[in-house]
N, C-alpha and C. Protein backbone atom coordinates (compact mmCIF):
# COMPACT_ATOMS: atom_id res chain seq x y z
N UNK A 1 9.81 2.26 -9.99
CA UNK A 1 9.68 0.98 -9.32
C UNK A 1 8.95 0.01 -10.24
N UNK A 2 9.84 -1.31 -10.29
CA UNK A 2 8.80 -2.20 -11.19
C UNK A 2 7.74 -3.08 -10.33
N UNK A 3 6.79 -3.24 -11.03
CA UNK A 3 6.20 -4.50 -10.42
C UNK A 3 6.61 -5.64 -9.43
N UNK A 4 8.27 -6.28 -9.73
CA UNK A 4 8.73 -7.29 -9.13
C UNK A 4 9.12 -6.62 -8.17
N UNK A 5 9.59 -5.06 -8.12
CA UNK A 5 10.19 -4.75 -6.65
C UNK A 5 9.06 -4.31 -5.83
N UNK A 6 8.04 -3.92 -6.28
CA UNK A 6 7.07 -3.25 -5.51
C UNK A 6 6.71 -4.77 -4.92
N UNK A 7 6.42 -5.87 -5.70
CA UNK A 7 6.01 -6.94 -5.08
C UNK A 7 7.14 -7.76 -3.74
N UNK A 8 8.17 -7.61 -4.21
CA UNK A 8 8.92 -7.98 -3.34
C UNK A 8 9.02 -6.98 -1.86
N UNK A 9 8.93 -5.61 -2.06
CA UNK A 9 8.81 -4.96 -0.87
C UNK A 9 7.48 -4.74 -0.22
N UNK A 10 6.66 -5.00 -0.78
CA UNK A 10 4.92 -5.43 -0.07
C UNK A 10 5.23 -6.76 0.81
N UNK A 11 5.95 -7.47 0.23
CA UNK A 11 5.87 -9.41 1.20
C UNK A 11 6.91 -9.19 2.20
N UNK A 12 7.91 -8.24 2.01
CA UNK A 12 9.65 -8.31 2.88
C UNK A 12 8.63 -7.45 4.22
N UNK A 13 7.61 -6.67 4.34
CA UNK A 13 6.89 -6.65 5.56
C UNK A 13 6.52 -7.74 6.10
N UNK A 14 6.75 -7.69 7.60
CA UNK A 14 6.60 -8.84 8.96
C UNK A 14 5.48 -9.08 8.75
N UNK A 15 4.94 -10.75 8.45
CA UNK A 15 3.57 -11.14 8.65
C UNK A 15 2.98 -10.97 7.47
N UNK A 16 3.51 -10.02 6.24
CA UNK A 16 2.78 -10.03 5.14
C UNK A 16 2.50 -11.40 4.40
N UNK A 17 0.97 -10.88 3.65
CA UNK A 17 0.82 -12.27 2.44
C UNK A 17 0.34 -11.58 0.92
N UNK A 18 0.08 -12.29 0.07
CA UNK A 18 -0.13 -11.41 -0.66
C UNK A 18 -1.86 -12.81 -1.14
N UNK A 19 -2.47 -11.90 -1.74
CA UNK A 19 -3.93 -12.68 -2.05
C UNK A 19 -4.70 -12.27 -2.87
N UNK A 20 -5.33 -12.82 -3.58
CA UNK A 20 -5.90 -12.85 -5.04
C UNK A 20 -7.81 -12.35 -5.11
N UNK A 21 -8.24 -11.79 -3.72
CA UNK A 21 -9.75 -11.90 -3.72
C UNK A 21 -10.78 -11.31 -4.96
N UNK A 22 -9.92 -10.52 -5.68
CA UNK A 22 -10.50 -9.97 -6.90
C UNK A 22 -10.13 -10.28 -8.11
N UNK A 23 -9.53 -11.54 -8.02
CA UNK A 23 -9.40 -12.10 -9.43
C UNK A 23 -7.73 -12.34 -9.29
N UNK A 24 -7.22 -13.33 -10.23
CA UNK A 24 -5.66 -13.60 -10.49
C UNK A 24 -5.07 -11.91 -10.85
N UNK A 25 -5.77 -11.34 -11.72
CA UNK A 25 -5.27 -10.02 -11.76
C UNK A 25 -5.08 -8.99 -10.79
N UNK A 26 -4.94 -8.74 -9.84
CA UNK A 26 -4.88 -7.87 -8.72
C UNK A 26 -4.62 -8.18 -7.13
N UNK A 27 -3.34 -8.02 -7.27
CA UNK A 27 -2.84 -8.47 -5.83
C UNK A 27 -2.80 -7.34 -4.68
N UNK A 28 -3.66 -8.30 -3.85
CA UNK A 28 -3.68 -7.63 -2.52
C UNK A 28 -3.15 -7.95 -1.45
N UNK A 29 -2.00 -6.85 -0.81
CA UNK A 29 -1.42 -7.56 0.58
C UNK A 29 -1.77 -7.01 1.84
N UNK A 30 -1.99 -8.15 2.74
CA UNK A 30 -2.45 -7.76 3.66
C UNK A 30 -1.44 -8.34 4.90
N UNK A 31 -1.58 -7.88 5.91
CA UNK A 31 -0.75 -8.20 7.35
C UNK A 31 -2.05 -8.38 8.16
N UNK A 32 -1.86 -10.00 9.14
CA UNK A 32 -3.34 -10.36 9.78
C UNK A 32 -4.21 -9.75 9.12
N UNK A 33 -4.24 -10.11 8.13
CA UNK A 33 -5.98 -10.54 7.14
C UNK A 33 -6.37 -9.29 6.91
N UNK A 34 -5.88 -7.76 7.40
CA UNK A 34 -6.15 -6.63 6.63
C UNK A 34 -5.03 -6.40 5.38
N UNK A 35 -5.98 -5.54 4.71
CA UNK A 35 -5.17 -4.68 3.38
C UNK A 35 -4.24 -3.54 3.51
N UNK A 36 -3.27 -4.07 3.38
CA UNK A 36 -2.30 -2.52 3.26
C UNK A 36 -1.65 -1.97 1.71
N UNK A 37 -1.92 -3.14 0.59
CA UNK A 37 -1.85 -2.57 -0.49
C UNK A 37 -2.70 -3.25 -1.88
N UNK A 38 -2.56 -3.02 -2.67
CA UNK A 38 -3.29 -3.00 -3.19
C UNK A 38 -2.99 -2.88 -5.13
N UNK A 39 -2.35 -3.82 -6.16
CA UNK A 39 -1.82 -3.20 -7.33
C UNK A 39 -2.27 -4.48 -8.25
N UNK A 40 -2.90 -3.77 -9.55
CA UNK A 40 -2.75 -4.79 -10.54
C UNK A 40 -1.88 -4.90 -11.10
N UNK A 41 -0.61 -5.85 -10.56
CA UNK A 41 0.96 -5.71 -11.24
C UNK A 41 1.11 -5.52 -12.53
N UNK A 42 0.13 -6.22 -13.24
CA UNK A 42 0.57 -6.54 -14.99
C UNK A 42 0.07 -5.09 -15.57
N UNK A 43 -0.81 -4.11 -14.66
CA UNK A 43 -1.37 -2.77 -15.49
C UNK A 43 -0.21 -1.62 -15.92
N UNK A 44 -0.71 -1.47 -17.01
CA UNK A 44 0.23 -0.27 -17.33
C UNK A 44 -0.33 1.37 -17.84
N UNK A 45 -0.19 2.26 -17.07
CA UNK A 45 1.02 2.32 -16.06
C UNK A 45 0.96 1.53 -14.60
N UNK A 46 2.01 1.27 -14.16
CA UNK A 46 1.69 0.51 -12.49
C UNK A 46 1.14 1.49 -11.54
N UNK A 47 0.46 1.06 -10.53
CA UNK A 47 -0.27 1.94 -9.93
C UNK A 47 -0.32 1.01 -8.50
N UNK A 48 -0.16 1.79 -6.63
CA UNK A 48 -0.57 0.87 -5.86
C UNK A 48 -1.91 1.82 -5.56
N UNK A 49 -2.55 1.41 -4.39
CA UNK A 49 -3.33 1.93 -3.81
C UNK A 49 -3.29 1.82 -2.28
N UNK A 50 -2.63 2.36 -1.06
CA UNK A 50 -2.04 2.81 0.15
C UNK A 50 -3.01 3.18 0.97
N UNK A 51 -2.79 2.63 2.33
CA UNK A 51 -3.60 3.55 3.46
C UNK A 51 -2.85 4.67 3.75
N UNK A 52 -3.13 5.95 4.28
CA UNK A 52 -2.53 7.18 4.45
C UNK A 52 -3.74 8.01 5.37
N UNK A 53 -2.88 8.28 6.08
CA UNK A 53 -3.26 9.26 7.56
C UNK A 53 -4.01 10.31 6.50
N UNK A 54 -5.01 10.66 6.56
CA UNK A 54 -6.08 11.91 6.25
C UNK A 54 -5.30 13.32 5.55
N UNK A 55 -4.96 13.82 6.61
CA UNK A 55 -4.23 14.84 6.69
C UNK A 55 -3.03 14.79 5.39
N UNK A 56 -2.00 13.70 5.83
CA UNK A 56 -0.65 13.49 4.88
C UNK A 56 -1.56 12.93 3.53
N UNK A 57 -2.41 12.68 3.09
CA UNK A 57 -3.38 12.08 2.22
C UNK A 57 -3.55 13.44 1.06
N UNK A 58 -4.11 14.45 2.02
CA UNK A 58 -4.80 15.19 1.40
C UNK A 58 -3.31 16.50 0.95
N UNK A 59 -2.18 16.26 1.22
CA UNK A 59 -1.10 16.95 0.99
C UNK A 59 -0.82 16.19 0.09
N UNK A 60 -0.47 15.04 0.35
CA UNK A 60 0.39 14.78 -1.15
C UNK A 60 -0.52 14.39 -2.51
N UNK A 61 -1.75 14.70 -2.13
CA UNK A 61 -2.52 14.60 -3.22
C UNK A 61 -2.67 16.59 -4.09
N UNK A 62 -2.15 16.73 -3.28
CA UNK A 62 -2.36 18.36 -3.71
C UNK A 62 -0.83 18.42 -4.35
N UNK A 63 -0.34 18.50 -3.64
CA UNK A 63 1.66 18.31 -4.14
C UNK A 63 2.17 17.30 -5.33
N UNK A 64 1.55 16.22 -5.39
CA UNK A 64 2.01 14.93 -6.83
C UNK A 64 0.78 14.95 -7.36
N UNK A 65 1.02 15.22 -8.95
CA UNK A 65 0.25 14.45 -9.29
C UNK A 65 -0.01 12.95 -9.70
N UNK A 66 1.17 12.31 -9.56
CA UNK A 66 0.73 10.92 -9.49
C UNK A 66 0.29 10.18 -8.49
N UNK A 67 -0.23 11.22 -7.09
CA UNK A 67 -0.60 10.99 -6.01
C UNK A 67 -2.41 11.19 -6.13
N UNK A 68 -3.37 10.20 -6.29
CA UNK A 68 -4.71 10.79 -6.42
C UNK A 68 -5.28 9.96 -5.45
N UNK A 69 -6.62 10.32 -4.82
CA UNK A 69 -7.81 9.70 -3.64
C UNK A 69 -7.90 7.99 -4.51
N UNK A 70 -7.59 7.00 -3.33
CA UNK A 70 -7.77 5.58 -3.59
C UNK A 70 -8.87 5.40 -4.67
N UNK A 71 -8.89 4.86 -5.31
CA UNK A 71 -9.23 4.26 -6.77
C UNK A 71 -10.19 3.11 -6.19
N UNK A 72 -11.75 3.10 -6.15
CA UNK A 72 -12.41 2.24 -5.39
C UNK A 72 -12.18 2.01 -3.98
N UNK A 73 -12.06 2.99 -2.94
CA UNK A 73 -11.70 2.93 -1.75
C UNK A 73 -11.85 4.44 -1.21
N UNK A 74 -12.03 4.21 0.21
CA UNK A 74 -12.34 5.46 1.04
C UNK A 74 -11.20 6.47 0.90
N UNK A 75 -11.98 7.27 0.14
CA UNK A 75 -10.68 8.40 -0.46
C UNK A 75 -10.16 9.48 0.33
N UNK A 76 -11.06 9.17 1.68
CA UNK A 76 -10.13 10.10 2.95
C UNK A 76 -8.74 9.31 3.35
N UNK A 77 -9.07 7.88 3.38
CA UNK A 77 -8.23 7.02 4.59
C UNK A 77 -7.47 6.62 3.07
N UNK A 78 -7.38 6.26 1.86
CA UNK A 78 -6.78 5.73 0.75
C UNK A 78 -6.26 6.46 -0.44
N UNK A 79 -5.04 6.29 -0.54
CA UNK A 79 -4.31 6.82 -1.95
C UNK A 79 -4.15 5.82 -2.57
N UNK A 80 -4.19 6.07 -4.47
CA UNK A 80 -3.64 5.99 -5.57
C UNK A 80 -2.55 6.19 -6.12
N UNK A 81 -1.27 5.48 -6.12
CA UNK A 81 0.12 6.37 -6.39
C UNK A 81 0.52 5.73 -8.03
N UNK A 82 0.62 6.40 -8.47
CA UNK A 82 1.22 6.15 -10.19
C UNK A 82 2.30 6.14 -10.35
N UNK A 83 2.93 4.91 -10.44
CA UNK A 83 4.28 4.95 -10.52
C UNK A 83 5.25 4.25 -11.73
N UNK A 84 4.75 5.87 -12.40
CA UNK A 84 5.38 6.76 -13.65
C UNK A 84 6.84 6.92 -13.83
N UNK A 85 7.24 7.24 -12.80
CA UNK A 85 8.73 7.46 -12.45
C UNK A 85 8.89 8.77 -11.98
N UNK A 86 7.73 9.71 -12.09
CA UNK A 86 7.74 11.00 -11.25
C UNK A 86 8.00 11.07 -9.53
N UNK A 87 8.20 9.98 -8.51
CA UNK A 87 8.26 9.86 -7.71
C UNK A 87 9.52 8.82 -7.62
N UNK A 88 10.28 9.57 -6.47
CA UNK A 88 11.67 8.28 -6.19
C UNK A 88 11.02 7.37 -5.55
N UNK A 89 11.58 6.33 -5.99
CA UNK A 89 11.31 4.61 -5.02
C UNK A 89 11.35 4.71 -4.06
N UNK A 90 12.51 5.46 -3.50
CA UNK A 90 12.31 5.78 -1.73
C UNK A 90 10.48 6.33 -1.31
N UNK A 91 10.61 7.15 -1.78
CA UNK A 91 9.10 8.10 -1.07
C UNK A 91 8.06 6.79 -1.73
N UNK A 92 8.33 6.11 -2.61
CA UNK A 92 7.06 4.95 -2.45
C UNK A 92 7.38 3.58 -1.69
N UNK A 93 8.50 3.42 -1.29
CA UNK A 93 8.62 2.70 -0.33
C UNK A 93 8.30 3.42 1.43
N UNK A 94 8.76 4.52 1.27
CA UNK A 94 8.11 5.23 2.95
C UNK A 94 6.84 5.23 2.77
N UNK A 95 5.77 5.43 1.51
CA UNK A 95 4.42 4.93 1.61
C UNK A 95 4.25 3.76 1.87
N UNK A 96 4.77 2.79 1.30
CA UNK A 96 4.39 1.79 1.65
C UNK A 96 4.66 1.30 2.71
N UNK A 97 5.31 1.30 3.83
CA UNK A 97 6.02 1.14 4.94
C UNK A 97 4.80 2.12 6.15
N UNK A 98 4.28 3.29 5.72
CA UNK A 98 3.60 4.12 6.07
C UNK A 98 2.28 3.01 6.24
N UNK A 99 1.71 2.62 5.31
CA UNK A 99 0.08 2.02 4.86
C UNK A 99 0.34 0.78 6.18
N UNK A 100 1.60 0.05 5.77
CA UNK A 100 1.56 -0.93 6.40
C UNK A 100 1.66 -0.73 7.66
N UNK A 101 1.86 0.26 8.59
CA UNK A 101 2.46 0.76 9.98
C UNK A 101 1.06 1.30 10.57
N UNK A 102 0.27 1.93 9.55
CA UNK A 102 -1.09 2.08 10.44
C UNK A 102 -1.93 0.80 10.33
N UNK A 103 -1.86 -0.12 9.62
CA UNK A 103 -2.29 -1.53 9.51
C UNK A 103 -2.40 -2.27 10.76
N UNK A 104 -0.96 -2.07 11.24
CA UNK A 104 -0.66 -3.07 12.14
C UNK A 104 -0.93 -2.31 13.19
N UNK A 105 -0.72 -0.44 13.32
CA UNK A 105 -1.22 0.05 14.63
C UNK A 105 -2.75 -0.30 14.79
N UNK A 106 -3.42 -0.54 14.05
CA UNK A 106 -4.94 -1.02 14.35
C UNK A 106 -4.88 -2.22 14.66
N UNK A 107 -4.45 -2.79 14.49
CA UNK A 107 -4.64 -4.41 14.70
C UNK A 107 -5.03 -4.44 16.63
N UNK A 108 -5.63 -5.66 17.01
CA UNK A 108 -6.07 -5.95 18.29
C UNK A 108 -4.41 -6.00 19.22
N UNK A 109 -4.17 -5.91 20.29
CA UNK A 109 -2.87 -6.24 20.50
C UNK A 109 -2.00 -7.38 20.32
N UNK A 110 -2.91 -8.35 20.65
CA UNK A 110 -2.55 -9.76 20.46
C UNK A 110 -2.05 -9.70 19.38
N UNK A 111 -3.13 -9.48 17.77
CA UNK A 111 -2.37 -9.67 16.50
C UNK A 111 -0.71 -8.98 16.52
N UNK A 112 -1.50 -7.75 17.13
CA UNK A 112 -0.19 -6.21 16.88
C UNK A 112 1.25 -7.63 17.06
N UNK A 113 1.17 -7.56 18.49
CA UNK A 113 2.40 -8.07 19.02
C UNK A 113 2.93 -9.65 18.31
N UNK A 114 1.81 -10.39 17.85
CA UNK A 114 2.52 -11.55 16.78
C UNK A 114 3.25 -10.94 16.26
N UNK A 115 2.47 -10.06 14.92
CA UNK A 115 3.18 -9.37 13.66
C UNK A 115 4.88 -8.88 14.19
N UNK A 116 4.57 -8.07 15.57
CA UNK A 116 5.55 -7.40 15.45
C UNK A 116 7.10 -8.41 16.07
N UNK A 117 6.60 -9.01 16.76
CA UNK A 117 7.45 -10.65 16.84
C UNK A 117 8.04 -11.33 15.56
N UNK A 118 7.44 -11.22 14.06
CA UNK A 118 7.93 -11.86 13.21
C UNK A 118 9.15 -10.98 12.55
């Protein structure tokens, strides 16, 4: 996955934005003002950083190794995915689709039900 598609499938989520709080270098997207990802596009190798259920966290960090505990982030609730090309685009798009789906299941209802309206 390159940069432009990972970026394009982070924003093609309902309600997504993408935002700069740590500098022009490192884009962060969030749905209602939380983070669901997380990549310095221009780094090489590309790398995101994902919310992930505990459990499925601690499996595919044992199973990939381009799967490691979030990179500056709560390394129960956050993955690191390296994307080397050892992983199909699909399974990093079902992560990403994943990060963003517990995002929005937290959200208050009110937000929930905007988001899920757009």
């Amino acid at each position: 996955m390159t940069a432009a598609a990972l970026r394009r499938w982070c924003l093609a989520r309902p309600g997504a934005s993408e935002d700069f709080p740590f500098g022009e270098g490192v884009s962060v997207f969030k749905v209602a003002g939380k983070m669901f990802a997380l990549s310095a596009l221009a780094a090489r190798p590309l790398s995101v950083s994902l919310k992930c259920e505990p459990e499925l966290a601690s499996v595919l960090r044992a199973g990939y190794p381009a799967i490691r505990p979030g990179y500056h982030l709560n390394k129960r609730h956050w993955i690191t995915v390296t994307l080397d090309g050892s992983l199909a685009d699909r399974m990093v798009r079902e992560l990403i689709e994943d990060s963003y789906d517990l995002v929005v299941a937290g959200l208050p209802a009110r937000q929930r039900a905007h988001v899920q309206a757009d």
